[in-house]
C-alpha atoms as a PDB file:
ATOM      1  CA  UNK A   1    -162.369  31.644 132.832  1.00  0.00           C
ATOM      2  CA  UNK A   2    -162.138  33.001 136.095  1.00  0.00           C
ATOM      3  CA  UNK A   3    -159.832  36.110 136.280  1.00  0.00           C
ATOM      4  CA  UNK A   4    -159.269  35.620 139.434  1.00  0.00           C
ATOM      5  CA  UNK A   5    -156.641  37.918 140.394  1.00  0.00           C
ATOM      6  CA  UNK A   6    -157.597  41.002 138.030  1.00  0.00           C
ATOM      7  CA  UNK A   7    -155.742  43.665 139.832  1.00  0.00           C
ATOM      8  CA  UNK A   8    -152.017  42.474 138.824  1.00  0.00           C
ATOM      9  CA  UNK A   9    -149.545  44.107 140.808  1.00  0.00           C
ATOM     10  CA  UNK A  10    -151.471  47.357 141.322  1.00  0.00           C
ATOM     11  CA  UNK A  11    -152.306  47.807 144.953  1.00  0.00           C
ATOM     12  CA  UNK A  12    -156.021  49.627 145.017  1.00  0.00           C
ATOM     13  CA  UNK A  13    -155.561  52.102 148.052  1.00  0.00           C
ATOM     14  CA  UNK A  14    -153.038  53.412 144.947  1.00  0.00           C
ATOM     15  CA  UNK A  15    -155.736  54.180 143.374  1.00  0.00           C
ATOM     16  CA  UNK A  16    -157.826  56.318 145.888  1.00  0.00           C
ATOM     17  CA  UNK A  17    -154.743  59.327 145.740  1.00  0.00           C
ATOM     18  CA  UNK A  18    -155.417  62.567 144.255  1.00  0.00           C
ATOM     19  CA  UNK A  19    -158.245  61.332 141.834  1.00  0.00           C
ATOM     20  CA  UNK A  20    -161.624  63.223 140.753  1.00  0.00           C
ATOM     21  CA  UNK A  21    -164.277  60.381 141.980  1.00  0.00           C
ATOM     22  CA  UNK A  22    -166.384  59.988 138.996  1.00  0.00           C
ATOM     23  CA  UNK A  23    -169.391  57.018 138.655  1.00  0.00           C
ATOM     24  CA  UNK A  24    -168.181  53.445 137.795  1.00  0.00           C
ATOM     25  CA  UNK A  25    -171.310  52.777 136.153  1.00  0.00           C
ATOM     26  CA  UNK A  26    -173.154  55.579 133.371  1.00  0.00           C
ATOM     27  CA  UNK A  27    -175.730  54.808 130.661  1.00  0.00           C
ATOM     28  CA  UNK A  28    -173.869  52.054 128.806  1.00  0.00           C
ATOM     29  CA  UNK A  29    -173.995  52.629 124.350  1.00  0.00           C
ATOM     30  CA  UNK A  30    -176.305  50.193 122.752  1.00  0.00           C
ATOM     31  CA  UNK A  31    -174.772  46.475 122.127  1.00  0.00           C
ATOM     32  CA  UNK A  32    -174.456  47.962 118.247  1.00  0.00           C
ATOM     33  CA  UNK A  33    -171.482  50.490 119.069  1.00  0.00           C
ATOM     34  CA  UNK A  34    -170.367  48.278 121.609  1.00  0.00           C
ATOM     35  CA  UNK A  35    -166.785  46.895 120.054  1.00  0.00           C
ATOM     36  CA  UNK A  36    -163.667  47.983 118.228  1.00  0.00           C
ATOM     37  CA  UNK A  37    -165.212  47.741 114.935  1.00  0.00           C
ATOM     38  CA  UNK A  38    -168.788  48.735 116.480  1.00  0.00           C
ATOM     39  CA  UNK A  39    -170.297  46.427 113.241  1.00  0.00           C
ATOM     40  CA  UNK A  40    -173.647  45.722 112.668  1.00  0.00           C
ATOM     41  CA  UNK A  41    -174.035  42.073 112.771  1.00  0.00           C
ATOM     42  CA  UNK A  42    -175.567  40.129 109.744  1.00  0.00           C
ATOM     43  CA  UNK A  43    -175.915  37.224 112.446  1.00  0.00           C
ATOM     44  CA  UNK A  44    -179.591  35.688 112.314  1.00  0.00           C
ATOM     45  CA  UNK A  45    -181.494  33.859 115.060  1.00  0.00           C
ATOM     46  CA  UNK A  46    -180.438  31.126 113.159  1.00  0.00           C
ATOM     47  CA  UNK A  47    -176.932  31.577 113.016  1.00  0.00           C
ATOM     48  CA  UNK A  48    -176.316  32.533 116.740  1.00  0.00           C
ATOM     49  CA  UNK A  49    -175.396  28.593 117.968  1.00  0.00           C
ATOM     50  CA  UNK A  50    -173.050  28.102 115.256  1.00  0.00           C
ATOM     51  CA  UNK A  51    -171.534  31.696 115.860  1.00  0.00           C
ATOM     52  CA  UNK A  52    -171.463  31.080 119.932  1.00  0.00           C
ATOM     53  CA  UNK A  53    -169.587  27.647 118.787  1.00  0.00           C
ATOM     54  CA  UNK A  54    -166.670  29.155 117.050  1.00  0.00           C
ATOM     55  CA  UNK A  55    -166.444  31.932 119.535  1.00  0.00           C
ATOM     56  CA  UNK A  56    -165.983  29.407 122.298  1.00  0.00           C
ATOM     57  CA  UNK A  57    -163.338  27.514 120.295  1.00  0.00           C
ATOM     58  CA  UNK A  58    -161.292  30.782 119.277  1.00  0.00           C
ATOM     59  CA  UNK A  59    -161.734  31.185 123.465  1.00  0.00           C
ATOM     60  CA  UNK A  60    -159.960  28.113 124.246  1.00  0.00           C
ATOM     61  CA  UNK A  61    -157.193  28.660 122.319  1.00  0.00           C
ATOM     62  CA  UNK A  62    -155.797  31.085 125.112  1.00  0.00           C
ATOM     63  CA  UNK A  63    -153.058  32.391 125.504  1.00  0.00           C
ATOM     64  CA  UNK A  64    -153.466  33.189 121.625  1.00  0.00           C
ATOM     65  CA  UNK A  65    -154.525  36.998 122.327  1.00  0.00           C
ATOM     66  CA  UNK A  66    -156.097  37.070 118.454  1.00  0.00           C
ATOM     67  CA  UNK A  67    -157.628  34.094 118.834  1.00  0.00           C
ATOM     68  CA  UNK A  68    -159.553  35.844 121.739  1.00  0.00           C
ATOM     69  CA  UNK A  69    -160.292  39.121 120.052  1.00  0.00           C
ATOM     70  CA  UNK A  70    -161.547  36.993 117.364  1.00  0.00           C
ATOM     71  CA  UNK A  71    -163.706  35.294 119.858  1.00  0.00           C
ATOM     72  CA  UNK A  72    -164.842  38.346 121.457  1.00  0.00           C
ATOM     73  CA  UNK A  73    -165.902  39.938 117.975  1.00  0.00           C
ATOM     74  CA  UNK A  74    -168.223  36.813 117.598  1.00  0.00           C
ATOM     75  CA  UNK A  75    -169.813  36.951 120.893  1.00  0.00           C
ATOM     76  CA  UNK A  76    -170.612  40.507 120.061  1.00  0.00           C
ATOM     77  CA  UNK A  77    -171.957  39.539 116.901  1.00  0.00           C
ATOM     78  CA  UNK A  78    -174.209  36.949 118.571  1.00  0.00           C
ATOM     79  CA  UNK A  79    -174.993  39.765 121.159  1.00  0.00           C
ATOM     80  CA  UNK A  80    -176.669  42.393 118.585  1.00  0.00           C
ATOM     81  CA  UNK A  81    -179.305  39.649 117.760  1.00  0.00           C
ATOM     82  CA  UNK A  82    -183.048  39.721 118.805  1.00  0.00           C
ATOM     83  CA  UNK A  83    -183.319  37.819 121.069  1.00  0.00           C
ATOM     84  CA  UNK A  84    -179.787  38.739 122.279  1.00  0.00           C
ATOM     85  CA  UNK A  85    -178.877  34.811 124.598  1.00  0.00           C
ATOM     86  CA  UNK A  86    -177.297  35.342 127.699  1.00  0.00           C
ATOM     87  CA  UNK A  87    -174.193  33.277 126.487  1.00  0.00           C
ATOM     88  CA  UNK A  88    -173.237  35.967 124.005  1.00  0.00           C
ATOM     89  CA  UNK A  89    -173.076  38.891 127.059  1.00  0.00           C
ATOM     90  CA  UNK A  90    -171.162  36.411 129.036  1.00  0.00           C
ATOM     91  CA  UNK A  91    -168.965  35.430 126.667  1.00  0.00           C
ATOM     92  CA  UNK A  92    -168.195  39.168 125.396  1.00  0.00           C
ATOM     93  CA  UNK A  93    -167.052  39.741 129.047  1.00  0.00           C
ATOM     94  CA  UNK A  94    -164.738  37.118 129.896  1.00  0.00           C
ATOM     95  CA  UNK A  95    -163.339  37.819 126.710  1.00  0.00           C
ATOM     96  CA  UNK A  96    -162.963  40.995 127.581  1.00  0.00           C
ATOM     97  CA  UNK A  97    -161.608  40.409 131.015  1.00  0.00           C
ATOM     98  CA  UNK A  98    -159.013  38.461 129.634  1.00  0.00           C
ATOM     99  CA  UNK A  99    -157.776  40.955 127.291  1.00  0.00           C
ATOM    100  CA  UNK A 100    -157.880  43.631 129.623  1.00  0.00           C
ATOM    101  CA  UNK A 101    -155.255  41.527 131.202  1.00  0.00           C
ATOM    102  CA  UNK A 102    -152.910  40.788 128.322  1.00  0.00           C
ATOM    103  CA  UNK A 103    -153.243  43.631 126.651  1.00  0.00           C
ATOM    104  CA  UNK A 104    -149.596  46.126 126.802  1.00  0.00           C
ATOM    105  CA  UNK A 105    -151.301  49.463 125.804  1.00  0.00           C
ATOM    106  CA  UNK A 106    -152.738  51.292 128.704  1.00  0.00           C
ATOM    107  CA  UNK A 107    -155.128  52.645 126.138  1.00  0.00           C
ATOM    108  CA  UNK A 108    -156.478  50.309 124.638  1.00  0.00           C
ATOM    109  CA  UNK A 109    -156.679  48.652 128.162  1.00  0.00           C
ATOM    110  CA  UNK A 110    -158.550  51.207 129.585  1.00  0.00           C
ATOM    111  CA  UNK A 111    -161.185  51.238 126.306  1.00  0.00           C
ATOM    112  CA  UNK A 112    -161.507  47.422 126.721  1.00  0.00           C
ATOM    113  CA  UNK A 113    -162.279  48.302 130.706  1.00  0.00           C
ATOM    114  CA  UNK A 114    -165.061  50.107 129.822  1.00  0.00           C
ATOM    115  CA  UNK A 115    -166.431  48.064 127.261  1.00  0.00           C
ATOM    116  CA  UNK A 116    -166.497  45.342 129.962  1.00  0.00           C
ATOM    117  CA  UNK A 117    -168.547  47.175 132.109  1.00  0.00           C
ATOM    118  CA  UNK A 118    -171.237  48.317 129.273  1.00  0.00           C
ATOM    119  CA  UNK A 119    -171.038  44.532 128.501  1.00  0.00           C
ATOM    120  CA  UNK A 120    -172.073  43.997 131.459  1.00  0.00           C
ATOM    121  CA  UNK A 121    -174.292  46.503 132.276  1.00  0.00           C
ATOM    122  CA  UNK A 122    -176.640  44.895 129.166  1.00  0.00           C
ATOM    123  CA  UNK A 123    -176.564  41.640 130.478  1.00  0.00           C
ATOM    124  CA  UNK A 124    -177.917  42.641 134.026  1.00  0.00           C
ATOM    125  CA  UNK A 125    -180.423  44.439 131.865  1.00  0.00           C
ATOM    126  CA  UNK A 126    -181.539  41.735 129.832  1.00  0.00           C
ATOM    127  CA  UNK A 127    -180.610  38.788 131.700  1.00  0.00           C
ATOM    128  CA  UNK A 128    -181.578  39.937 135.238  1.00  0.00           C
ATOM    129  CA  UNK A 129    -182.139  36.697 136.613  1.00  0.00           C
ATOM    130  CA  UNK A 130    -178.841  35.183 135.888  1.00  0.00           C
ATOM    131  CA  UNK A 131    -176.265  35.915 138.352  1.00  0.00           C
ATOM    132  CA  UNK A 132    -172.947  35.405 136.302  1.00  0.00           C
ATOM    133  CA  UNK A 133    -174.271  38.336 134.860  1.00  0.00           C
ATOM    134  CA  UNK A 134    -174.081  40.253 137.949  1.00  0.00           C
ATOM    135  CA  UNK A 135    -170.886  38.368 138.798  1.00  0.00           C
ATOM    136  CA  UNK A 136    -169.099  39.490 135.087  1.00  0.00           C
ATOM    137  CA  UNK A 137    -170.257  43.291 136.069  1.00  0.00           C
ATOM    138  CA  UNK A 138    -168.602  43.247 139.156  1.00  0.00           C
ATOM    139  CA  UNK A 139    -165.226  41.739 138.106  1.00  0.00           C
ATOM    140  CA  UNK A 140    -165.687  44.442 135.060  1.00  0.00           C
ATOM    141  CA  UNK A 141    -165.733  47.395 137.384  1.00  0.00           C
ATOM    142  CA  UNK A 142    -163.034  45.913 139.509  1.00  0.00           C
ATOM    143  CA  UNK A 143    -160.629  45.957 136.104  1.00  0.00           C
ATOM    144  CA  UNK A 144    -162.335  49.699 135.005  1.00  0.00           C
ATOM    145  CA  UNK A 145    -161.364  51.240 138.643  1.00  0.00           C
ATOM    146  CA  UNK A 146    -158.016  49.823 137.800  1.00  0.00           C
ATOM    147  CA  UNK A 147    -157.272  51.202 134.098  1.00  0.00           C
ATOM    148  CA  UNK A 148    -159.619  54.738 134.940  1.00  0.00           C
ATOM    149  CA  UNK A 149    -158.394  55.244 138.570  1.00  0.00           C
ATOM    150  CA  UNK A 150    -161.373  58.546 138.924  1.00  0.00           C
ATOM    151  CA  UNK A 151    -163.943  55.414 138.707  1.00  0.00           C
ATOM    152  CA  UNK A 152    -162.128  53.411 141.667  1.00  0.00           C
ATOM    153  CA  UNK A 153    -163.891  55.031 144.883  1.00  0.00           C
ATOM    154  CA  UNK A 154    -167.602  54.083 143.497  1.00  0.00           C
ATOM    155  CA  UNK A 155    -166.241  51.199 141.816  1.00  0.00           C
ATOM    156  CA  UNK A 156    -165.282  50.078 144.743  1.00  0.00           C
ATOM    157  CA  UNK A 157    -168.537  50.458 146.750  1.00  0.00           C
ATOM    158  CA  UNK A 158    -170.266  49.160 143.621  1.00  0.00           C
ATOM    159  CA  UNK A 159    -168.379  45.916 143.260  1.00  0.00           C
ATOM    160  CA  UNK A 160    -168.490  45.122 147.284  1.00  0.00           C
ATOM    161  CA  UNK A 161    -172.793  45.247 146.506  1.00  0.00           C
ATOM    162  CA  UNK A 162    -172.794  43.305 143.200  1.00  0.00           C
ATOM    163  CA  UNK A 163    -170.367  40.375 144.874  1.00  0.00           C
ATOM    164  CA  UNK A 164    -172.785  40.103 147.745  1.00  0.00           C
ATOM    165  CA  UNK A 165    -175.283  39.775 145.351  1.00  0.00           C
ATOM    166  CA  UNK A 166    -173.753  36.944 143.790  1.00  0.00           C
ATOM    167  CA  UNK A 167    -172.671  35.278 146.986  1.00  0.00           C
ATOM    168  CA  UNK A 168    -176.009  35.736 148.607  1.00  0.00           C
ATOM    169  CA  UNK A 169    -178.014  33.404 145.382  1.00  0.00           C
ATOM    170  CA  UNK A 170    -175.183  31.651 143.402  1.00  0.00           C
ATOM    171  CA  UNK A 171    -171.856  30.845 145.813  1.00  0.00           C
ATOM    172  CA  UNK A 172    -170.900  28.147 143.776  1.00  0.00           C
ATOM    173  CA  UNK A 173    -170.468  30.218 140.617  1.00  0.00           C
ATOM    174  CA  UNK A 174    -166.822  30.109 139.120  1.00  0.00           C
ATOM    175  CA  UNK A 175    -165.441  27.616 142.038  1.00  0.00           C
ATOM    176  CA  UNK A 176    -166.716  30.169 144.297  1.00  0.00           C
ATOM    177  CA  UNK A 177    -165.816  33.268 142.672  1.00  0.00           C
ATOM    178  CA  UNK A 178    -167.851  35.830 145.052  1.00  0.00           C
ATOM    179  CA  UNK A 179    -165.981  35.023 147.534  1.00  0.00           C
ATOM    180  CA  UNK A 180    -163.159  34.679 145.974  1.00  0.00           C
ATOM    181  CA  UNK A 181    -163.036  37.855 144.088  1.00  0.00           C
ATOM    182  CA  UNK A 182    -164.559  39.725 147.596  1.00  0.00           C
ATOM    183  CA  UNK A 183    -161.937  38.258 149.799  1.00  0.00           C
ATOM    184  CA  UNK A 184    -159.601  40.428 147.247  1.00  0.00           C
ATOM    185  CA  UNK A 185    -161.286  42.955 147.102  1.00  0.00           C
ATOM    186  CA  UNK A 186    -160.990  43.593 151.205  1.00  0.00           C
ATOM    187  CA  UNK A 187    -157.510  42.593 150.606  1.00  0.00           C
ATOM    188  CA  UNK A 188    -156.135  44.871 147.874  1.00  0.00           C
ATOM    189  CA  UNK A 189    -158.476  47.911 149.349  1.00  0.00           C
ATOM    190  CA  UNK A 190    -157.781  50.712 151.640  1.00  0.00           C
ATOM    191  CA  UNK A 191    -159.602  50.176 154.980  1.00  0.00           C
ATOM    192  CA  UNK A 192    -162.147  52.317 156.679  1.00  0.00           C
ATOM    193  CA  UNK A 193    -162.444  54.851 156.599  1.00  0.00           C
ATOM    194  CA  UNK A 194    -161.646  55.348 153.046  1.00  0.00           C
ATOM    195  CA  UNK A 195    -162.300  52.375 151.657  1.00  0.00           C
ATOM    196  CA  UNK A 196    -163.799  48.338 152.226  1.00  0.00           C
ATOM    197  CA  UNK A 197    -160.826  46.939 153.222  1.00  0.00           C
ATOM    198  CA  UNK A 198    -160.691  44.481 155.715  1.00  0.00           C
ATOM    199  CA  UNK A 199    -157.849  41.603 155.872  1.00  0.00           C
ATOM    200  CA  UNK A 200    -159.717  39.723 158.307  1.00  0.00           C
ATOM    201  CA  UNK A 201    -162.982  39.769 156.349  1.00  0.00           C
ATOM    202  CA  UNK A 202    -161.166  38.484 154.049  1.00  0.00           C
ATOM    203  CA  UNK A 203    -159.556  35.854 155.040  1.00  0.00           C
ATOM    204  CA  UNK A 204    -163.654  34.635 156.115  1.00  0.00           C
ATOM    205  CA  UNK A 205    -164.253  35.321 152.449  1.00  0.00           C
ATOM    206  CA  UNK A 206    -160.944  33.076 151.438  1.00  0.00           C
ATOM    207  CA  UNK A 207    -161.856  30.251 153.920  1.00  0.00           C
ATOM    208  CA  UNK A 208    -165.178  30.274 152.633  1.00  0.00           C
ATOM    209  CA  UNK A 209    -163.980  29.693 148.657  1.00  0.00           C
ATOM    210  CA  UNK A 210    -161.322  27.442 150.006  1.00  0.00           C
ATOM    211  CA  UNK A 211    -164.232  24.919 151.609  1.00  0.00           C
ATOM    212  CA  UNK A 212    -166.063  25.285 148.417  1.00  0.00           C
ATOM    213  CA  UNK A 213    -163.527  24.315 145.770  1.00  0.00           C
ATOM    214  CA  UNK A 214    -160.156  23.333 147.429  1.00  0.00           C
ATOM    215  CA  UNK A 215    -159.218  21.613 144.512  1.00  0.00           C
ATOM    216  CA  UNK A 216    -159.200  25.205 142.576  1.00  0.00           C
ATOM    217  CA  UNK A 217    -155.892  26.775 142.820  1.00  0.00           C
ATOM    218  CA  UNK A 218    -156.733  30.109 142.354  1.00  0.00           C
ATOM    219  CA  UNK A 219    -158.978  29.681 146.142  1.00  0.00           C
ATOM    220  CA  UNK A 220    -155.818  28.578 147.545  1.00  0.00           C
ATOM    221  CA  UNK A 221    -153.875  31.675 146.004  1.00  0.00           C
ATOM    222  CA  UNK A 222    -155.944  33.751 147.417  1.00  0.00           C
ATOM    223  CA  UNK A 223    -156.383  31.763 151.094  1.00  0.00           C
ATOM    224  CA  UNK A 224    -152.668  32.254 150.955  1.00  0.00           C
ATOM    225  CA  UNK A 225    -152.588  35.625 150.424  1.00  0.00           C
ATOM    226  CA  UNK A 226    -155.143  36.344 153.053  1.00  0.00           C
ATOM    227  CA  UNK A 227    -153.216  34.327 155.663  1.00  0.00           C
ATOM    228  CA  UNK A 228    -150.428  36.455 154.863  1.00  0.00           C
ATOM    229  CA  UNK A 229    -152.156  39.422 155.088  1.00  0.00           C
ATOM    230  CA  UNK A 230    -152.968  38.169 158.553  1.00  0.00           C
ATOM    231  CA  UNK A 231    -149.925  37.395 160.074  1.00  0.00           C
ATOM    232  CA  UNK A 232    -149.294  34.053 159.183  1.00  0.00           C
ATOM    233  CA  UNK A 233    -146.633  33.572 157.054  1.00  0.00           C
ATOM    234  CA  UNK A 234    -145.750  29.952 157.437  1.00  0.00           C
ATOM    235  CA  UNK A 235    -149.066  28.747 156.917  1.00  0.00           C
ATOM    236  CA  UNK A 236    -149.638  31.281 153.906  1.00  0.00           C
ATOM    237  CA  UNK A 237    -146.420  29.238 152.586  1.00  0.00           C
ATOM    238  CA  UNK A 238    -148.313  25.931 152.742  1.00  0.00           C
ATOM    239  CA  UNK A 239    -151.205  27.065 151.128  1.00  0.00           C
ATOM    240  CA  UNK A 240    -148.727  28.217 148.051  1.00  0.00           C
ATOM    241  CA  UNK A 241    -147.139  25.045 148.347  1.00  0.00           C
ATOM    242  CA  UNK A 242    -150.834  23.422 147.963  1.00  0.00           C
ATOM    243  CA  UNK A 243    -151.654  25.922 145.031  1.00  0.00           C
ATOM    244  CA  UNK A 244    -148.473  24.828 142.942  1.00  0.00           C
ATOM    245  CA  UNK A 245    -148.793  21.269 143.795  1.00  0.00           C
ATOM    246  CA  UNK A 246    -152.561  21.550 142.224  1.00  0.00           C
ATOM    247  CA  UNK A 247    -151.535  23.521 139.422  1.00  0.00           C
ATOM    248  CA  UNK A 248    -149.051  20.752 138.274  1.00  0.00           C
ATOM    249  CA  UNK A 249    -151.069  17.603 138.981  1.00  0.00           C
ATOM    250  CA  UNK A 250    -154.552  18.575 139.926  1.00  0.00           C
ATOM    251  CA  UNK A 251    -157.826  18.614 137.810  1.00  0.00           C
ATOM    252  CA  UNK A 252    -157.342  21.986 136.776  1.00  0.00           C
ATOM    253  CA  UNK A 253    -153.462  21.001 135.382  1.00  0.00           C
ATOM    254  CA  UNK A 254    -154.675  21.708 131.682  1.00  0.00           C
ATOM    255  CA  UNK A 255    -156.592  24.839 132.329  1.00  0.00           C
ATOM    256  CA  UNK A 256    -155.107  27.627 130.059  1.00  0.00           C
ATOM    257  CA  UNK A 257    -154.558  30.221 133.152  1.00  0.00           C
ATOM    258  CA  UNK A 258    -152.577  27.079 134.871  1.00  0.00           C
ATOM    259  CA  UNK A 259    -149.562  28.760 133.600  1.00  0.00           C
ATOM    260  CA  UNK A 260    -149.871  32.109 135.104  1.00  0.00           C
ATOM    261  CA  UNK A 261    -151.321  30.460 139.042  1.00  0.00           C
ATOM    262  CA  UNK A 262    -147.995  28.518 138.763  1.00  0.00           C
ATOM    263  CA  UNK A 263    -146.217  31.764 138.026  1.00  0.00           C
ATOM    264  CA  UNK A 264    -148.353  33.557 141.050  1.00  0.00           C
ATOM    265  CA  UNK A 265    -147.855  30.397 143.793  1.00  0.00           C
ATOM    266  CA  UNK A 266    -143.936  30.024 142.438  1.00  0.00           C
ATOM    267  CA  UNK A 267    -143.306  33.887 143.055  1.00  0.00           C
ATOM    268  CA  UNK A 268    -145.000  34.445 146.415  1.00  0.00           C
ATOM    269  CA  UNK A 269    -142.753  30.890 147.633  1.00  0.00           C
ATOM    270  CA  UNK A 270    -139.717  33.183 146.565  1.00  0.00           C
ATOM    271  CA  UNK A 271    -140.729  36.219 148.320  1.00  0.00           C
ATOM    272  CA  UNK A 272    -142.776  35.160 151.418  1.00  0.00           C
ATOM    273  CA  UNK A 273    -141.011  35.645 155.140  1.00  0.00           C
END
């Protein structure tokens, strides 16, 4: 799952007005408390494929928003084993991601935010070597500096290191997903001096995930967005056009976000000059 747009309609210079800058990042709970139900896991070493399984089917069943709490309470529970795999943390996160997203109380939103980010704090710490860790942090912080706006000015900064991180060793990683994340990032952002943002940056960082994985819709979203953020409306309007046209008949048709980058593409045709 990519979440690939993460910031919904909220523009993030909103978020640098009036707030009390507080760090995006502070000594995350142990994986044990980490959860609505914070259980302790009866999960074995020798139970953790079979409990990864089902977590990855209840996954798939998006949009089903149970489904995926269901499947982020089993990643969780595969997470509080010793050894704790690296598919557990990852899993926990995009299931969190994706709830941050869906979920209607700003609340609970906000609680899941967090929990991302001490998701992925652990995997970084236990996983170091594996860059969708790194990659799941960052998007984690975006969402936290979203739903606890006091986090957004170091979230920011912190983000803008961990996605050239991931772009520097793994660019391939989700279609191209530091760069596509980065590109908005320096779109959504205030510029300098207050914050990283930089249309024309981005638009590098769009063209960049664009060349990777052109076959992706969410890279042409965002390539569209960044040529409209540029001054270049009618070719912004193509790359919709392309995004839309993939999302119907392209390899990703099926995927269970296609509905919402057909939503994106289809509104953006409606409102673009």
């Amino acid at each position: 799952m990519s979440n690939w747009r993460l910031y919904g309609a909220v523009c993030l210079a909103s978020l640098f007005v009036a707030c009390a800058c507080t760090s995006a990042l502070k000594e995350p709970p142990s994986v044990a408390a980490i959860g609505a139900d914070a259980s302790r896991s009866g999960v074995g070493p020798t139970d953790v494929d079979a409990v990864l399984a089902r977590a990855e089917h209840e996954f798939a069943q998006r949009p089903d928003a149970a489904a995926v709490q269901q499947s982020l309470t089993l990643y969780l529970e595969a997470a509080r084993t010793e050894p704790a795999p690296v598919e557990a943390f990852l899993g926990a996160a995009r299931a969190t991601a994706w709830l941050v997203e869906h979920e209607e109380d700003g609340q609970r939103r906000e609680e899941l935010a967090v929990e991302g980010v001490q998701i992925g704090q652990h995997c970084v710490r236990l996983h170091p070597t594996v860059p969708e860790c790194t990659y799941r942090l960052a998007l984690a912080v975006g969402q936290q500096a979203r739903e606890r706006p006091s986090t957004a000015v170091d979230g920011l900064e912190v983000m803008v290191e961990l996605l050239g991180e991931v772009i520097a060793v793994a660019p391939q990683l989700d279609f191209a997903g530091g760069d596509r994340v980065m590109a908005l990032v320096l779109l959504r952002a205030p510029g300098w001096p207050t914050g990283p943002g930089d249309p024309e940056s981005a638009l590098v960082h769009a063209e960049t995930a664009r060349g990777l994985f052109p076959a992706y819709p969410p890279n042409q979203l965002v390539f569209a967005e960044a040529l409209d953020e540029n001054g270049r409306p009618r070719q912004a309007r193509q790359a919709y056009e392309t995004a839309a046209d993939l999302t119907r008949m392209g390899e990703f048709a099926g995927d269970p976000e296609a509905a919402e980058w057909l939503a994106e593409a289809e509104t953006a045709l409606a409102e673009i000059q």
